[in-house]
N, C-alpha and C. Protein backbone atom coordinates (compact mmCIF):
# COMPACT_ATOMS: atom_id res chain seq x y z
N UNK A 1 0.81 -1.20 0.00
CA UNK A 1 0.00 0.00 0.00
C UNK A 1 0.86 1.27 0.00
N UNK A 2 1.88 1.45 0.57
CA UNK A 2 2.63 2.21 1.03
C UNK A 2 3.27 2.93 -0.94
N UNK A 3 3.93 1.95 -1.35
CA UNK A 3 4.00 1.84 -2.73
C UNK A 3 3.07 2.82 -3.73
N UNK A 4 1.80 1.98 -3.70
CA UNK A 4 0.36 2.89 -4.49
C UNK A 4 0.64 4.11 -3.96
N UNK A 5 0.58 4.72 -2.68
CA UNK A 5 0.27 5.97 -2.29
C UNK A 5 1.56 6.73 -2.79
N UNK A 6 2.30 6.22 -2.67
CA UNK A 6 3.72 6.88 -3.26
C UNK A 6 3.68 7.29 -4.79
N UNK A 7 2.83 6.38 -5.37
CA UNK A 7 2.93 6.43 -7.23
C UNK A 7 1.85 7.49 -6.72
N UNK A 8 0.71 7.36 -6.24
CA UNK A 8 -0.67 8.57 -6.68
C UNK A 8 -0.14 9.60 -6.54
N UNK A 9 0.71 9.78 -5.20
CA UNK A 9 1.04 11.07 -4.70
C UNK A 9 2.09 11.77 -6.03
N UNK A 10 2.75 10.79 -6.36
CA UNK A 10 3.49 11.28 -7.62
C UNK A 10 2.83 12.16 -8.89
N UNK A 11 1.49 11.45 -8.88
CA UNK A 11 0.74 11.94 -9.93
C UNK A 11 0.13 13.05 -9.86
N UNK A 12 -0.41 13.41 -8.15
CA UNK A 12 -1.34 14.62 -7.94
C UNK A 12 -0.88 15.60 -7.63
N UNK A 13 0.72 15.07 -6.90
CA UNK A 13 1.37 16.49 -5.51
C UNK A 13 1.43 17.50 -6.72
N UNK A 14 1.01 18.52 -5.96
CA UNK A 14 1.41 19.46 -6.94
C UNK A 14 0.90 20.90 -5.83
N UNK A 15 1.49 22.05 -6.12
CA UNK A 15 1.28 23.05 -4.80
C UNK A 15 -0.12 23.56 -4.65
N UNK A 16 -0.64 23.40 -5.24
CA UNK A 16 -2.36 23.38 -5.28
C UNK A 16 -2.91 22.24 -5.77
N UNK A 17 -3.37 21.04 -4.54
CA UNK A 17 -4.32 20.29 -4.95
C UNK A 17 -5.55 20.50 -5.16
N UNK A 18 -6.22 19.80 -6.24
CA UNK A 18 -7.75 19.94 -6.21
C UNK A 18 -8.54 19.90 -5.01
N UNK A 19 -9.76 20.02 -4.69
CA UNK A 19 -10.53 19.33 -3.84
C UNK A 19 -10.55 17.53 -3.76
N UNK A 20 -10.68 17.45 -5.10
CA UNK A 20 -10.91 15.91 -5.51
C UNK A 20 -10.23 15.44 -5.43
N UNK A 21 -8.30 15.64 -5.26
CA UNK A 21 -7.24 15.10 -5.21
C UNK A 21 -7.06 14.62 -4.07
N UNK A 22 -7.18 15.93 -3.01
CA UNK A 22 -6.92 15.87 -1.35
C UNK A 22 -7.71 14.67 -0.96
N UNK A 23 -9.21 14.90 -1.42
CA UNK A 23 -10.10 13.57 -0.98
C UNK A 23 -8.98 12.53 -1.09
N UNK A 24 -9.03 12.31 -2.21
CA UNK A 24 -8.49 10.50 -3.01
C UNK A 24 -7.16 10.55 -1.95
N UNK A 25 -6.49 11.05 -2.18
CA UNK A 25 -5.00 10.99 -0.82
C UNK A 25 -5.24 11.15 0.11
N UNK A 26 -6.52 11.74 0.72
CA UNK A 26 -7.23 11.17 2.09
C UNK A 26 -7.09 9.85 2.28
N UNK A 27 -8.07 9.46 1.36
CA UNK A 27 -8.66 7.97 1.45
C UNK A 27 -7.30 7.14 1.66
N UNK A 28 -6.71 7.40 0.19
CA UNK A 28 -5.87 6.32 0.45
C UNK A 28 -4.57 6.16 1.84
N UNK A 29 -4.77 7.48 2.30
CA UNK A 29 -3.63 7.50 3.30
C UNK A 29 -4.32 7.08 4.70
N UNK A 30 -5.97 7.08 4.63
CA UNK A 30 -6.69 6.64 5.86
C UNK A 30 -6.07 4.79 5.95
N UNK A 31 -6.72 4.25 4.31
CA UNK A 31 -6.38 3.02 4.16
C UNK A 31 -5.13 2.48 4.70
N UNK A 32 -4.14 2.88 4.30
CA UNK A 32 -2.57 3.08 4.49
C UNK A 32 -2.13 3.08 5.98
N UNK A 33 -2.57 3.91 6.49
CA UNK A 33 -2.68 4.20 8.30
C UNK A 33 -3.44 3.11 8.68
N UNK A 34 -4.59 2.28 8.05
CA UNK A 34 -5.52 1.39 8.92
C UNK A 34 -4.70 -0.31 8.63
N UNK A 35 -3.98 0.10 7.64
CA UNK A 35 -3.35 -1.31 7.28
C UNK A 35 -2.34 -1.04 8.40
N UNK A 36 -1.38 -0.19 8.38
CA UNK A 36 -0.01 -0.12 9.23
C UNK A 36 -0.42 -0.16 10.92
N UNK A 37 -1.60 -0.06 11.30
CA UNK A 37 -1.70 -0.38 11.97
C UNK A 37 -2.12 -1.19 13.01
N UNK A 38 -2.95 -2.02 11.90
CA UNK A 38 -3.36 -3.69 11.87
C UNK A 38 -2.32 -4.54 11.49
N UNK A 39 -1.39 -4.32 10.78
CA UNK A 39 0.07 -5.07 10.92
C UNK A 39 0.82 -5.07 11.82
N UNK A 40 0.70 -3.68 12.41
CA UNK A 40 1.31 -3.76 13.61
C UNK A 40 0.69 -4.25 15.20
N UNK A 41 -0.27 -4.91 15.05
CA UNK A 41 -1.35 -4.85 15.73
C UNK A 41 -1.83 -4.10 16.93
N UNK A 42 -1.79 -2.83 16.51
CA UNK A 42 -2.38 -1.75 17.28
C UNK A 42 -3.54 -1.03 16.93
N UNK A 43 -3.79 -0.67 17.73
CA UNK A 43 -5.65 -0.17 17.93
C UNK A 43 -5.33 1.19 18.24
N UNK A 44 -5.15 1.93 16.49
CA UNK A 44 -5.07 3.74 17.19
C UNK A 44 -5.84 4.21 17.99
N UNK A 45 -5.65 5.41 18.97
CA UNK A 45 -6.85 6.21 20.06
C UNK A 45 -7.43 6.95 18.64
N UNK A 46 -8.81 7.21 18.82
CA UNK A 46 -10.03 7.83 18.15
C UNK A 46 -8.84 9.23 17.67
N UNK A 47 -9.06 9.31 16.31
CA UNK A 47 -8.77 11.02 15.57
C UNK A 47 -7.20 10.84 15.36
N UNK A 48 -6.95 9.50 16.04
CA UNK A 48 -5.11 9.87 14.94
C UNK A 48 -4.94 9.67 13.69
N UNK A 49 -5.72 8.95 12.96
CA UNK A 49 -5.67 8.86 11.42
C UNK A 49 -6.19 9.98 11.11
N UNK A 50 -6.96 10.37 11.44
CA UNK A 50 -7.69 11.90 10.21
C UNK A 50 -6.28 12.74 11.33
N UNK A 51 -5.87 13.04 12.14
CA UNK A 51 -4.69 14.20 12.07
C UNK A 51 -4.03 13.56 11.57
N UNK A 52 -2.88 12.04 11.75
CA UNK A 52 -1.94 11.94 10.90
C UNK A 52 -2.21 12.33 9.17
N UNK A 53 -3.51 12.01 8.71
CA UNK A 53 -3.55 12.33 7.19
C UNK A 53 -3.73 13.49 6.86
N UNK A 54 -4.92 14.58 8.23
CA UNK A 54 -4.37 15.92 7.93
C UNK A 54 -3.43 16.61 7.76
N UNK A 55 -2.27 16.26 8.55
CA UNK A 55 -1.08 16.45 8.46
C UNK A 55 -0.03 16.44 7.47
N UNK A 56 -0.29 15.42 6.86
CA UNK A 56 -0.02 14.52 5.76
C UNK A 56 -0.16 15.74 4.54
N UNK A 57 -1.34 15.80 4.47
CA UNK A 57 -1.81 16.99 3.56
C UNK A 57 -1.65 18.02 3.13
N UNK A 58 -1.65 18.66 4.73
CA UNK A 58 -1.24 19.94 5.14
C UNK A 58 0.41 20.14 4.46
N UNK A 59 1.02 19.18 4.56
CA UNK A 59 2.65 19.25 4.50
C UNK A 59 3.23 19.20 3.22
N UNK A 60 2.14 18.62 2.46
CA UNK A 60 2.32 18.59 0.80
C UNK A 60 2.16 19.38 0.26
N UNK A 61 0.83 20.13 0.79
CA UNK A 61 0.14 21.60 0.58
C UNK A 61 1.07 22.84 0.79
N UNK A 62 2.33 22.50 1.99
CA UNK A 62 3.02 23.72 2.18
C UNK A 62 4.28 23.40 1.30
N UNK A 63 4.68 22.26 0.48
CA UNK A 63 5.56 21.83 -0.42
C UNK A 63 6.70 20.54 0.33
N UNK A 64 6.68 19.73 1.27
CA UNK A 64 7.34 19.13 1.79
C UNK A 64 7.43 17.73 0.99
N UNK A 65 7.96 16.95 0.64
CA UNK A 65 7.90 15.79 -0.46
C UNK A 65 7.33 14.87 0.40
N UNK A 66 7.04 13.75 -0.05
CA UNK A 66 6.14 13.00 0.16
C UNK A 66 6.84 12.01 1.57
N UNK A 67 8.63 11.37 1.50
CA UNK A 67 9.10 11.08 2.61
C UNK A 67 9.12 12.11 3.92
N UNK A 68 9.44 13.16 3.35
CA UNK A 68 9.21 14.33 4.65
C UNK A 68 8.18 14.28 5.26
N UNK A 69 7.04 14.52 4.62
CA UNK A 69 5.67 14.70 4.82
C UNK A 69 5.54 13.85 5.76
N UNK A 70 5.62 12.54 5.25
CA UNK A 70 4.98 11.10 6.19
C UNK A 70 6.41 11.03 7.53
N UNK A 71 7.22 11.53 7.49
CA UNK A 71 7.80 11.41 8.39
C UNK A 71 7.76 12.22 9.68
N UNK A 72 7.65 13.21 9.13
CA UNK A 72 7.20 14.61 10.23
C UNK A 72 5.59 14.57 10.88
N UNK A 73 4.68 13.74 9.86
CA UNK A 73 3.29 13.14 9.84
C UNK A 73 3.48 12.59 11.28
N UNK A 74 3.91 11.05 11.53
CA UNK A 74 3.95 10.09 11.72
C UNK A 74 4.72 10.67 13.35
N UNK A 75 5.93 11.31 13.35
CA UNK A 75 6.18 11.63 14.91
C UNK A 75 5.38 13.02 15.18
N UNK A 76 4.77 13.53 14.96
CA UNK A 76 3.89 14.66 15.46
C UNK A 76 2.99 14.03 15.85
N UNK A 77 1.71 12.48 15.13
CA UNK A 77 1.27 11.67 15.49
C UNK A 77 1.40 11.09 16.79
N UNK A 78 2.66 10.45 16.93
CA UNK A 78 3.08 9.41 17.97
C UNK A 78 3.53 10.57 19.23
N UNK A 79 3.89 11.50 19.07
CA UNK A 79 4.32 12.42 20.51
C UNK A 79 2.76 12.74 20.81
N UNK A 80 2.21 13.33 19.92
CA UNK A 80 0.18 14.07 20.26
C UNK A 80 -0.46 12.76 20.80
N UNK A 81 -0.19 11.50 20.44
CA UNK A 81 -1.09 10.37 20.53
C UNK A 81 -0.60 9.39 21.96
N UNK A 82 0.77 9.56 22.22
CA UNK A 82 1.63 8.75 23.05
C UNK A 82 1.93 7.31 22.85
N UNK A 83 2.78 7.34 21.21
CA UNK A 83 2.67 6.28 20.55
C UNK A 83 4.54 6.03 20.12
């Protein structure tokens, strides 16, 4: 999954996403977050996927590439969440 989101994001990032774009890289980064964390077998607390993917968003939106993004995502996540 991790993969797909990497190719879409390739296709859409761009410094103004659509409305319709942000959705679809919602989704797929909700998916993405719900797999990684059923592999890992953890049970996120309520609202860390919609901030980690807001985040996510937000960071693409201000121009950060797609490893940055998910990386800066992911510990802003885990310090806010206590993860």
């Amino acid at each position: 999954m991790p993969l797909l989101l990497a190719v879409l994001l390739g296709v859409v990032a761009s410094p103004a996403l659509a409305d319709g774009d942000q959705n679809l890289i919602r989704k797929m980064c909700m998916v993405a977050f719900t797999s990684a964390m059923n592999e890992a077998g953890e049970t996120p607390p309520p609202g860390m996927g919609d901030f980690t993917c807001g985040c996510f968003l937000d960071q693409l939106g201000e121009g950060a590439g797609f490893d940055e993004a998910q990386t800066r995502c992911k510990q802003e996540a885990a310090r806010r969440y206590g993860y």
